[in-house]
Protein backbone atom coordinates (compact mmCIF):
# COMPACT_ATOMS: atom_id res chain seq x y z
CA UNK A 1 0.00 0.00 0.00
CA UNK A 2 1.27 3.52 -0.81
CA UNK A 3 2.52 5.78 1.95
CA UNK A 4 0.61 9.03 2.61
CA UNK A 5 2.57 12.00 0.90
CA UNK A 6 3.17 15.00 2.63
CA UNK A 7 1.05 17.38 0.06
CA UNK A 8 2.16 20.42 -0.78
CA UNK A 9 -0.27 23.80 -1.10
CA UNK A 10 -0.92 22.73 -4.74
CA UNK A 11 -1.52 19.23 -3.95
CA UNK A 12 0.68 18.58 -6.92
CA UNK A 13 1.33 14.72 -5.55
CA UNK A 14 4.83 14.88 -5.76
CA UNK A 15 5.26 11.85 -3.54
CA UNK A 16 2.00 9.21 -4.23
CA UNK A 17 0.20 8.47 -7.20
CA UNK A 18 -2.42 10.91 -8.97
CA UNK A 19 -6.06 9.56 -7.80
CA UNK A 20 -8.74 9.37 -10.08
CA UNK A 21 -10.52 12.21 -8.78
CA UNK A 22 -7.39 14.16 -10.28
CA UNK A 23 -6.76 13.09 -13.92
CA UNK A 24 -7.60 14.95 -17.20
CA UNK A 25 -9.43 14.85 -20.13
CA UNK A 26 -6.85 14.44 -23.28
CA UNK A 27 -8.03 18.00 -24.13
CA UNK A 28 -5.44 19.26 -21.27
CA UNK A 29 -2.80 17.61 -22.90
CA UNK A 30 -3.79 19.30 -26.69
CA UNK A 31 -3.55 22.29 -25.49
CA UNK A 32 -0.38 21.90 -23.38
CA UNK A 33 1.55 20.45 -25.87
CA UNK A 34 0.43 23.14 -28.41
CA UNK A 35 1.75 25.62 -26.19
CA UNK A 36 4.93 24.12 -25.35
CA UNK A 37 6.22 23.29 -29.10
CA UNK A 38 4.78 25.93 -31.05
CA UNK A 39 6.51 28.07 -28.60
CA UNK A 40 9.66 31.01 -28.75
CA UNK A 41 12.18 28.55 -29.03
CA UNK A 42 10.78 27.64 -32.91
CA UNK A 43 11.90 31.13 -33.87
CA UNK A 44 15.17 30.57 -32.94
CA UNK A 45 15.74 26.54 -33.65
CA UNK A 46 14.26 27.50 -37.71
CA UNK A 47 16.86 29.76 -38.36
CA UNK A 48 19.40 27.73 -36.87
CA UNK A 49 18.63 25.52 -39.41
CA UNK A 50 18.71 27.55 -42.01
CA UNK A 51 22.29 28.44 -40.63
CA UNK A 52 23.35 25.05 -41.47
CA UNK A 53 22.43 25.28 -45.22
CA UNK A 54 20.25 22.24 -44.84
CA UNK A 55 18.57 21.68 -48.23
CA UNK A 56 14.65 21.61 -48.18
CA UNK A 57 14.28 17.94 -48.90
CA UNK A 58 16.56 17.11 -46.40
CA UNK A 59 14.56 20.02 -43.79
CA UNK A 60 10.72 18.33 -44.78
CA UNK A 61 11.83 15.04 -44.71
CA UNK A 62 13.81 15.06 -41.82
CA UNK A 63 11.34 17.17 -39.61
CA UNK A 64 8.21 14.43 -40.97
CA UNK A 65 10.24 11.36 -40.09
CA UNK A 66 11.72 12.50 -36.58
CA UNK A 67 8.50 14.12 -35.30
CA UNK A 68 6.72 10.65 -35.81
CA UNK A 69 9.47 9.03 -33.95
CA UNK A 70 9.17 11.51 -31.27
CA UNK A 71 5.52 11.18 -31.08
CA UNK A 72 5.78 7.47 -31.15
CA UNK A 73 8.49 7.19 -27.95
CA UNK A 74 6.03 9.52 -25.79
CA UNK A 75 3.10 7.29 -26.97
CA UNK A 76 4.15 4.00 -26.14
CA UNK A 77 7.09 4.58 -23.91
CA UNK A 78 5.97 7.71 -21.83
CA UNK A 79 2.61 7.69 -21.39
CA UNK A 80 2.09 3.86 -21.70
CA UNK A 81 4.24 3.97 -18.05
CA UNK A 82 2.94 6.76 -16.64
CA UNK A 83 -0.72 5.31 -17.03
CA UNK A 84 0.39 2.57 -15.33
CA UNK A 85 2.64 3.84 -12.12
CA UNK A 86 1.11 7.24 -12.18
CA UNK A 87 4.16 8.62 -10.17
CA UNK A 88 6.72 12.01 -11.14
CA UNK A 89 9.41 10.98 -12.98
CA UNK A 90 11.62 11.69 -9.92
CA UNK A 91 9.40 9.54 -7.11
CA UNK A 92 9.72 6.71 -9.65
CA UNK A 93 13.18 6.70 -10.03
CA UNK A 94 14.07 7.44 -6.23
CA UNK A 95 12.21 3.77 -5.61
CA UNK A 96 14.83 2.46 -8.36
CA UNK A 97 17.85 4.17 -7.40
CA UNK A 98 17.43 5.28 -3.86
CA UNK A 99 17.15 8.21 -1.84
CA UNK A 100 20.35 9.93 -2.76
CA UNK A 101 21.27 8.99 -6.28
CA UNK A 102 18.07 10.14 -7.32
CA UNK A 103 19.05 13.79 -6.21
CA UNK A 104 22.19 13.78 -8.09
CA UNK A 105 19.81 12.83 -11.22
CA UNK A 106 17.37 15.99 -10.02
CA UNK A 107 20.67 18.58 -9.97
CA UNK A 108 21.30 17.40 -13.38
CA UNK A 109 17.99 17.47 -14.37
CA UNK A 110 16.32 20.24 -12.66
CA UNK A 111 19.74 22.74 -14.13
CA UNK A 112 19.59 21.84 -17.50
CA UNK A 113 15.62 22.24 -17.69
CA UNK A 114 16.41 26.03 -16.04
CA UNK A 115 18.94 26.66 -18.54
CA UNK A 116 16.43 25.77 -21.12
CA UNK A 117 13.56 27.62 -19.66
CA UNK A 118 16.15 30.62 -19.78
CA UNK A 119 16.76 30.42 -23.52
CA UNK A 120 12.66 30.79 -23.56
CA UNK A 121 13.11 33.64 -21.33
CA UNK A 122 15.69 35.23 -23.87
CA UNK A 123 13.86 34.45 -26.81
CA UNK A 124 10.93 36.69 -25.25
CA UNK A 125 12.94 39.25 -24.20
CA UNK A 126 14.00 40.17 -27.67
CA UNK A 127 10.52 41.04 -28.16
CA UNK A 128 9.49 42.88 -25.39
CA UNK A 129 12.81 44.54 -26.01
CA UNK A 130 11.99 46.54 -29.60
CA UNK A 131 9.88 49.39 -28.12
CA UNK A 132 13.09 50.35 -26.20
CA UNK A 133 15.25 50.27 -29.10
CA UNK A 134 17.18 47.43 -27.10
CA UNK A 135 20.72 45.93 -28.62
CA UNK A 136 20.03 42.37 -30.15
CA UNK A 137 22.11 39.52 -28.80
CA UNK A 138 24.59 38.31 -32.10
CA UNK A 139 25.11 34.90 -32.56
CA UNK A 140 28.20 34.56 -30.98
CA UNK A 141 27.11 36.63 -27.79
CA UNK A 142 27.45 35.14 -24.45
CA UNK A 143 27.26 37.60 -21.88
CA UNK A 144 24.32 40.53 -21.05
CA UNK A 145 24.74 43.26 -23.71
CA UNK A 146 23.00 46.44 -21.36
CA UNK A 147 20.94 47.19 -18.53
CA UNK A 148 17.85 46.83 -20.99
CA UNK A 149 18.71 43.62 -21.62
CA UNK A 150 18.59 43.09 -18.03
CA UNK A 151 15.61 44.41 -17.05
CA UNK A 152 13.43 42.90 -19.42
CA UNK A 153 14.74 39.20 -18.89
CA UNK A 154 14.25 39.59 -15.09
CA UNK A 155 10.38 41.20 -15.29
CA UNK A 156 9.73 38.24 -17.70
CA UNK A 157 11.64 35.89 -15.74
CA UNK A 158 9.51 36.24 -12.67
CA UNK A 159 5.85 36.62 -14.25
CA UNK A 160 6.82 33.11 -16.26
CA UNK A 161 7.64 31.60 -13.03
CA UNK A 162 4.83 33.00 -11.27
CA UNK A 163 2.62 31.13 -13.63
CA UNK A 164 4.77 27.83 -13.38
CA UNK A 165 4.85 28.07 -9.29
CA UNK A 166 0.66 27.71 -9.23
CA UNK A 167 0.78 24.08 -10.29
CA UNK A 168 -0.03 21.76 -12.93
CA UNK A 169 -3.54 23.07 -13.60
CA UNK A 170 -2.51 26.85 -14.44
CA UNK A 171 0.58 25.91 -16.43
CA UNK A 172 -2.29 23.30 -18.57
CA UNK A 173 -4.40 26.66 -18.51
CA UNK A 174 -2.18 28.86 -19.84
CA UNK A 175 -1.06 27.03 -22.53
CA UNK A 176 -4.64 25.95 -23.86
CA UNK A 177 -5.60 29.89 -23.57
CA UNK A 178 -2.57 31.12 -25.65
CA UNK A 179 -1.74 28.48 -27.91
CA UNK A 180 -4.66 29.06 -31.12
CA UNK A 181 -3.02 32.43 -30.79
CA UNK A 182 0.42 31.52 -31.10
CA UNK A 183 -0.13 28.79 -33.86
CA UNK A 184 -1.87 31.12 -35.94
CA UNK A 185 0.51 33.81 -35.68
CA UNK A 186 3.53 31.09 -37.14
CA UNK A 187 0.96 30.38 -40.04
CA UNK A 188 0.74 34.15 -40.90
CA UNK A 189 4.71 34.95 -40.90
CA UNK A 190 4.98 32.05 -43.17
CA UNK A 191 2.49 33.03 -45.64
CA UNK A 192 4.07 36.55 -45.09
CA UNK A 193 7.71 35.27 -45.20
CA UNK A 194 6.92 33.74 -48.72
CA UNK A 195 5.23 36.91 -50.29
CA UNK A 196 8.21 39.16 -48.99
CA UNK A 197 10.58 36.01 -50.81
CA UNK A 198 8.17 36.81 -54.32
CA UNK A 199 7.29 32.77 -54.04
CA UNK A 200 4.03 32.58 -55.83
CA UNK A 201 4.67 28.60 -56.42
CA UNK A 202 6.40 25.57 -55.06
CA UNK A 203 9.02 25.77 -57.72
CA UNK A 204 9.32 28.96 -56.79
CA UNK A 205 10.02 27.62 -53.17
CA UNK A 206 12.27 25.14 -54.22
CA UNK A 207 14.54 27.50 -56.26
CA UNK A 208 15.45 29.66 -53.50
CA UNK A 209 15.85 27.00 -51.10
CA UNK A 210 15.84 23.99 -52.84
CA UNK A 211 19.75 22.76 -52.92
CA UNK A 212 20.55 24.40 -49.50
CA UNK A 213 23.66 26.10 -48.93
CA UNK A 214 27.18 26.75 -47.45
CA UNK A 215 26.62 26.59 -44.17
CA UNK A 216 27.57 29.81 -41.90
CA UNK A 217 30.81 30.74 -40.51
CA UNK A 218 30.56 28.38 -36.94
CA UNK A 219 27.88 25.70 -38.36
CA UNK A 220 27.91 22.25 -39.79
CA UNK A 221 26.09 21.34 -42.97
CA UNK A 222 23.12 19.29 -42.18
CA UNK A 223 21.84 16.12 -43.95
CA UNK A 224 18.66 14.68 -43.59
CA UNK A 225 19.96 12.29 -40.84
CA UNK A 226 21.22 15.23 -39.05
CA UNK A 227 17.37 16.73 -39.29
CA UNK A 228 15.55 13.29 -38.38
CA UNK A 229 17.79 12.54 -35.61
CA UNK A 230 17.74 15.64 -33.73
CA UNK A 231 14.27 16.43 -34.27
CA UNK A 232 13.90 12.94 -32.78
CA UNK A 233 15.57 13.51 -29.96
CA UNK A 234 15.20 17.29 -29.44
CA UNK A 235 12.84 16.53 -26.90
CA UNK A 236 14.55 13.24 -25.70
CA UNK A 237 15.30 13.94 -22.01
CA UNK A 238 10.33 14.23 -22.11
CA UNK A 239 10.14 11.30 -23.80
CA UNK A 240 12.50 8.59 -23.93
CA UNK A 241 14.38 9.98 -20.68
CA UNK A 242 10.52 9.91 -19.45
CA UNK A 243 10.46 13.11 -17.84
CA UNK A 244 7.34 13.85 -19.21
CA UNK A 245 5.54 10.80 -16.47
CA UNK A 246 5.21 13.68 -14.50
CA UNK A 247 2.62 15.24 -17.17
CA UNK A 248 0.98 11.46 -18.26
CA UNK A 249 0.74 10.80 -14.65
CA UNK A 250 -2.82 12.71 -14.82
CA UNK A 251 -3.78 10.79 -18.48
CA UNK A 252 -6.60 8.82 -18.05
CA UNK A 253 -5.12 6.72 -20.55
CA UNK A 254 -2.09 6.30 -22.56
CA UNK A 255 -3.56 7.52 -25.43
CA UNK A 256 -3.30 10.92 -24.70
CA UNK A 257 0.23 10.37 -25.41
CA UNK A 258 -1.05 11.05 -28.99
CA UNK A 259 -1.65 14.40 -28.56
CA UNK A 260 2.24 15.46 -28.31
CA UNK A 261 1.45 15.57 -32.62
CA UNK A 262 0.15 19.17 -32.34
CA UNK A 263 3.43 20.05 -30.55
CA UNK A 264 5.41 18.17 -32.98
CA UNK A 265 3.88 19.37 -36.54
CA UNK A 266 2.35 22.56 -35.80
CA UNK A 267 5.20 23.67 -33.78
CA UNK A 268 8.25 21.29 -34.93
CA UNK A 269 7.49 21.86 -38.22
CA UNK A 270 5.19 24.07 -39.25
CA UNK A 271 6.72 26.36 -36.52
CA UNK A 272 9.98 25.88 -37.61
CA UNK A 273 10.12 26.48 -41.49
CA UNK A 274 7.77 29.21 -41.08
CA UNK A 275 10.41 31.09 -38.78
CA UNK A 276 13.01 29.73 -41.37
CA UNK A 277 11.72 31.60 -44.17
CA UNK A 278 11.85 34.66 -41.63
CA UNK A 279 15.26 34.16 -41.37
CA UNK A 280 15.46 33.79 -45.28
CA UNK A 281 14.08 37.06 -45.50
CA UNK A 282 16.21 38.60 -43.36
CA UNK A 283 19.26 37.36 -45.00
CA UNK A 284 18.69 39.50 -47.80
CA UNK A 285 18.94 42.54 -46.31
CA UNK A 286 21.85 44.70 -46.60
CA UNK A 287 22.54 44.19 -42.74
CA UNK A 288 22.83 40.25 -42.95
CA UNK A 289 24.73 40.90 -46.13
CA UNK A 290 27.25 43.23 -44.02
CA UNK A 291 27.67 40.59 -41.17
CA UNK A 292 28.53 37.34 -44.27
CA UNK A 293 30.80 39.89 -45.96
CA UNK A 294 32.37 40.19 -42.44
CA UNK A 295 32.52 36.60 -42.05
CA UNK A 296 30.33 36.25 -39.01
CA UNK A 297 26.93 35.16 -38.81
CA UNK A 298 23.82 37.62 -39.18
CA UNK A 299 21.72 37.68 -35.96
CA UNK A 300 19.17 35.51 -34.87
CA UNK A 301 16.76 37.37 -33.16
CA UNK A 302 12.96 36.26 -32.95
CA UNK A 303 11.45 39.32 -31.86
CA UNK A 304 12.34 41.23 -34.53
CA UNK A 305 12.30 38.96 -37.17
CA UNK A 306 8.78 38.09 -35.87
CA UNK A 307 8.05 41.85 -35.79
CA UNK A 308 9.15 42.90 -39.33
CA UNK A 309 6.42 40.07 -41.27
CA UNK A 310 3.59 41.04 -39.11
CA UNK A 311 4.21 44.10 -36.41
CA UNK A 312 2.99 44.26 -32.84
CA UNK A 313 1.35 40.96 -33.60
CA UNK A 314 4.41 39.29 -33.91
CA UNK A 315 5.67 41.12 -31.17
CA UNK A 316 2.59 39.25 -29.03
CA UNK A 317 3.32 36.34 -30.72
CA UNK A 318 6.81 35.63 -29.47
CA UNK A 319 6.36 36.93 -25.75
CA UNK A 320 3.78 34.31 -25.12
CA UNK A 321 5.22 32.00 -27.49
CA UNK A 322 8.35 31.94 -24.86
CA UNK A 323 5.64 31.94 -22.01
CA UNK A 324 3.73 28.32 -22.47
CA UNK A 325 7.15 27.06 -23.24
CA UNK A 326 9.21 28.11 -20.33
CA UNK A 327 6.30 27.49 -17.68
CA UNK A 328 5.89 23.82 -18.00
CA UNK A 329 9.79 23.53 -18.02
CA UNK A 330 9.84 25.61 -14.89
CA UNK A 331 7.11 23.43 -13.36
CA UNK A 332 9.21 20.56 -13.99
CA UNK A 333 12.49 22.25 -13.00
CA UNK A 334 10.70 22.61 -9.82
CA UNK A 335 9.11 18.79 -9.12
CA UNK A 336 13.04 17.75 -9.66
CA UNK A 337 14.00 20.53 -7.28
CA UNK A 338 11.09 19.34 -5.12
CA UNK A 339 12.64 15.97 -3.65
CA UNK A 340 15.45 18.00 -1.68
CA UNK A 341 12.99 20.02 -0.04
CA UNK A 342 10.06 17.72 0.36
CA UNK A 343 8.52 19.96 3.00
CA UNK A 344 8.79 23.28 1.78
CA UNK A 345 5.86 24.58 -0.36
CA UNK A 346 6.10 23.52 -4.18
CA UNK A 347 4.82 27.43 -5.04
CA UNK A 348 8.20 28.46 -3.26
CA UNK A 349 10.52 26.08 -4.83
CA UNK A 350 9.28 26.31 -8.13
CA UNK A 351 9.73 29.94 -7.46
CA UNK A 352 13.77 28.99 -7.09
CA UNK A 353 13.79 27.59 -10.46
CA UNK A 354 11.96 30.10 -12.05
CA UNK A 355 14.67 32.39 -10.31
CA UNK A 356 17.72 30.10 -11.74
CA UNK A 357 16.24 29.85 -15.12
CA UNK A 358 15.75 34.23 -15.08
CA UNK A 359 19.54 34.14 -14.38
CA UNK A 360 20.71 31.65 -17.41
CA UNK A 361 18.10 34.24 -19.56
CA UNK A 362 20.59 36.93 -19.04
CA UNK A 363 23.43 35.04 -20.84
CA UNK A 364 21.94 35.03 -24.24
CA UNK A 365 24.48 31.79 -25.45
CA UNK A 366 21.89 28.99 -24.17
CA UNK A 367 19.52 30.68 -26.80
CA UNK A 368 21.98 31.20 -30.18
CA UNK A 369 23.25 27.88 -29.55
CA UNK A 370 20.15 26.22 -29.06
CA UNK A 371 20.88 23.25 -31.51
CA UNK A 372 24.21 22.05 -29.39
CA UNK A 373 22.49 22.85 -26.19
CA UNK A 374 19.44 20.72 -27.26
CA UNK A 375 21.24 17.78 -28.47
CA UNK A 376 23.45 17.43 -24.98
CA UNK A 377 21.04 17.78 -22.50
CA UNK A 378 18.94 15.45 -24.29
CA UNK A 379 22.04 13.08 -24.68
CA UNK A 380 22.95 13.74 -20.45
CA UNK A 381 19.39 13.15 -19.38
CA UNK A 382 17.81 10.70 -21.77
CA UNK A 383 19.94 7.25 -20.76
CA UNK A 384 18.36 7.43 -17.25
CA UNK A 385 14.75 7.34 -18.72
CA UNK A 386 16.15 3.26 -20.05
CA UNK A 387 16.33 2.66 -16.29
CA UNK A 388 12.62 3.01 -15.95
CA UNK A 389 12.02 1.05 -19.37
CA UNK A 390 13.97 -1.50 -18.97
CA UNK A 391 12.63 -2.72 -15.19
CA UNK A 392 8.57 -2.30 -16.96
CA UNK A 393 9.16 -3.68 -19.92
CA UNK A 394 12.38 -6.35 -18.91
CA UNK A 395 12.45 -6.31 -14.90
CA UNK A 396 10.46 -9.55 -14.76
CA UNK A 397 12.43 -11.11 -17.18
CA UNK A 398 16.16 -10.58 -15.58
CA UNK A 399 14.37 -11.36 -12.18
CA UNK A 400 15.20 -7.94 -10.92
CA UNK A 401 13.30 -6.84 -7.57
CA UNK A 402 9.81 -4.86 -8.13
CA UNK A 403 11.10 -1.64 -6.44
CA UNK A 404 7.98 0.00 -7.21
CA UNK A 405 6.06 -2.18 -5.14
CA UNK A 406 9.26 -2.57 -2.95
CA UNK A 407 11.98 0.43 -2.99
CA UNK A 408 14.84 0.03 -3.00
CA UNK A 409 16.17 -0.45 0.71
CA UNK A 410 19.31 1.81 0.28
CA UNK A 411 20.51 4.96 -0.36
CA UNK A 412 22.15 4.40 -3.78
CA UNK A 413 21.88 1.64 -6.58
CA UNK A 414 25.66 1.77 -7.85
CA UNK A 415 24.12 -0.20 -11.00
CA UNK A 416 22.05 2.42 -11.83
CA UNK A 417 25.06 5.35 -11.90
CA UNK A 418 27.51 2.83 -13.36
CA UNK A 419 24.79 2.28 -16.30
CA UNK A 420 24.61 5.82 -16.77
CA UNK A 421 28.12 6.97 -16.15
CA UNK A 422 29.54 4.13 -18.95
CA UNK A 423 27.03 5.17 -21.70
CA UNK A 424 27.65 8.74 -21.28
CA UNK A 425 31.20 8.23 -21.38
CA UNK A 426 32.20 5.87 -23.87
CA UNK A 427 29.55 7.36 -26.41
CA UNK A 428 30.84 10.91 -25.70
CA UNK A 429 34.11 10.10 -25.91
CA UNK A 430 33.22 7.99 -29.57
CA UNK A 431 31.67 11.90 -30.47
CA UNK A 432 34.65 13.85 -29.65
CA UNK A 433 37.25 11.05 -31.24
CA UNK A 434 35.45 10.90 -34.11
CA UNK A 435 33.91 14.25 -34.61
CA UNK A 436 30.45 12.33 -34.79
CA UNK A 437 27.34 14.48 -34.37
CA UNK A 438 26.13 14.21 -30.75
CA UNK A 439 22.24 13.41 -31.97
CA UNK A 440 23.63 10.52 -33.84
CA UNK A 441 24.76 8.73 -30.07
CA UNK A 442 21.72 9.08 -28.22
CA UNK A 443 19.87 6.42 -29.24
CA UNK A 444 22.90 4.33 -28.95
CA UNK A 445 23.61 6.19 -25.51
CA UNK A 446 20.14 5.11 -24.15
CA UNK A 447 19.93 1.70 -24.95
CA UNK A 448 23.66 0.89 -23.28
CA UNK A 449 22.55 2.29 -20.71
CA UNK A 450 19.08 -0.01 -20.38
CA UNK A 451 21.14 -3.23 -21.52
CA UNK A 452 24.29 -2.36 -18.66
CA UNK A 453 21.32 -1.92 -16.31
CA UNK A 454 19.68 -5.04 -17.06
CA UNK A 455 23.33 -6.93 -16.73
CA UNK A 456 24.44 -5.68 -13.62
CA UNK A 457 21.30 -5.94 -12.19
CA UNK A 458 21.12 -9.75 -13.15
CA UNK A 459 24.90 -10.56 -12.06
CA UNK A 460 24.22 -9.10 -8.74
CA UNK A 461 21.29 -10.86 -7.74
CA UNK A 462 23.43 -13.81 -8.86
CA UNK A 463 26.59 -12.93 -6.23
CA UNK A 464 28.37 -11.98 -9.04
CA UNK A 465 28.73 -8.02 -8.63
């Protein structure tokens, strides 16, 4: 029988599983999802790839293939286990890994979410920050470029985290108020984007963009496996790495797992070739002329780029566009934060996240290079997500203990860290050696990990570990 949880303010049941009085219609999940990937972060990651002087074949057919793959992994990986335990991705694993190894995990996992959340935070900021005539971040900018700058990240910073800190519920709310608005406004800058281009046909299309490019002083060139795999696993660290059992966890059944395909082709690729054709625009201008001339990259700023196919609207557009994205990785910044401060008031610590992720907003680099930043934390956080996998799917099989119905009676599982340690390693190392792009290990990455679990779990109920 499950333990009574101390419940927070929000009764967010960080530390039992969701009762049926609690779970949501699949309608919650639409609308969430929407928000989240049709979000501020598209109007950077489309002219990224532009950047890389993908060709358009290689950009459709990439995007359609690793979307479905992405959509598949939360279907019947994510949500098929969350249905089933109904616990937080971090109560689950602490029963697996024990006490203490599971808050190493949370560090890991609750920083990189903040750091994401903050390149959300940026992206906004470069809209609020055209009334004020405010200095764009380049490409190549790490650090705060004025006291501007500043001041807009932090006022954004804490209303985003104000909305995150209220629970589950308002962060669902939120994101099925805002998100018709946001979609439509990444329709309209496409349809805009192509006018201001003079496409008036596909061939048309296909001309300008057709064979792709040299890619930009800094980038790769990317292929269509560069496109599939990272769009797979763009979101990795949700889905496979099954942080996202702290959103299924209120599904009344897996199949709302399904509706992650509004997030993935209205925002992952609708989203993201309309704001590449922005970019296209803008590369035609005698300023993004004047930066390749220089040898540097022209500037990837949403807000303006945003603001110049459709005015204040656009302006809107990418403010709240950052919003439904950065709250629900705030909120789940804040349930890995949680587990060191069981007793303190989720509102409060989801605050502290909120406040972390305002911080890595100032530095503009987690934003302009969103494509590398993507593709590690995914490839850091997604291996521990096989954990969880491989005792549902394979625990009975290698005659590993139930620790769900029996946790694990110490602090730390050393199987568990070797598992992840190894795979992160040795597939790392195999990137750097071998110059091999990072999205291209993950997979691999995540099912060592599983497999080394499953082995040292089975040699150690033997005597033999």
């Amino acid at each position: 029988m499950e333990p009574t949880a101390n419940k927070t303010n929000n009764n967010e049941y960080e530390n039992e599983k969701v009762p049926k009085s609690a779970l949501k219609k699949w309608t919650h999940f639409l609308g969430m999802y929407a928000g989240e990937h049709a979000a501020g972060t598209e109007f950077v990651i489309g002219p990224l790839f532009l950047t890389t002087g993908v060709s358009a074949f290689d950009l459709l057919a990439g995007l359609l293939i690793g979307n479905l793959l992405a959509v598949l992994s939360w279907r019947f990986l994510t949500a098929e286990i969350a249905v089933t335990y109904r616990y937080t991705l971090y109560h689950h694993l602490e029963k697996i890994t024990g006490a203490k190894l599971v808050k190493l995990y949370n560090v890991a996992n609750g920083v990189l979410f903040c750091f994401l959340a903050g390149a959300m935070i940026t992206v906004s900021a470069t809209a609020v920050g055209i009334p004020f005539d405010m200095e764009m971040p380049q490409l190549t900018d790490t650090l705060p470029n004025g006291i501007t700058w500043i001041l807009v990240v932090l006022i954004l910073g804490l209303l985003f985290s104000l909305i995150a800190a209220n629970g589950f519920a308002t962060v669902s709310k939120a994101a099925n108020f805002m998100a018709p608005f946001i979609i439509l406004a990444f329709v309209i800058c496409g349809f805009v984007a192509l006018n201001q281009l003079g496409v008036g046909s596909f061939s048309d299309f296909w001309n300008i963009w057709g064979a792709g490019s040299t890619p930009f002083p800094g980038q790769i060139k990317y292929t269509f496996w560069h496109v599939c795999f990272w769009s797979w696993f763009a979101n990795a660290a949700m889905h496979i790495g099954m942080s996202d059992l702290s959103v299924f966890r209120y599904a009344k059944t897996p199949d709302a797992g399904w509706t992650t395909a509004i997030g993935m082709y209205v925002g992952h690729y609708i989203a993201w070739i309309a704001a590449a054709l922005l970019y296209a625009v803008y590369i035609q201008t005698p300023e993004a002329q004047a930066f390749l001339a220089n040898g540097t990259a022209p500037t990837v700023a949403p807000g303006p780029l945003a603001y110049n196919a459709i005015g204040v609207f656009g302006i809107l557009a990418v403010v709240l566009a950052g919003w439904t994205t950065a709250n629900p990785t705030i909120y789940r910044a804040g349930l890995a934060f949680q587990t060191f401060f069981p007793k303190k008031s989720t509102f409060w610590v989801t605050m502290v996240a909120g406040a972390i992720a305002t911080t890595a907003g100032l530095f503009p680099a987690f934003a302009m290079k969103l494509l590398d930043f993507v593709a590690l934390y995914g490839f850091i956080l997604a291996p521990v997500g096989a954990i969880i996998v491989a005792q549902h799917f394979y625990g009975t099989r290698f005659h590993i203990p139930d620790y769900l119905s029996a946790p694990l009676d110490r602090a730390f599982n050393w199987k568990v860290l070797w598992a992840w340690i190894i795979s992160i390693v040795v597939f790392y190392g195999l990137s750097v050696q071998l110059d091999l792009f990072l999205s291209f290990l993950t997979l691999p990455t995540w099912i060592s990990c599983g497999i080394l679990y499953l082995l040292f779990s089975k040699y150690s109920s033997k005597g033999k570990l």
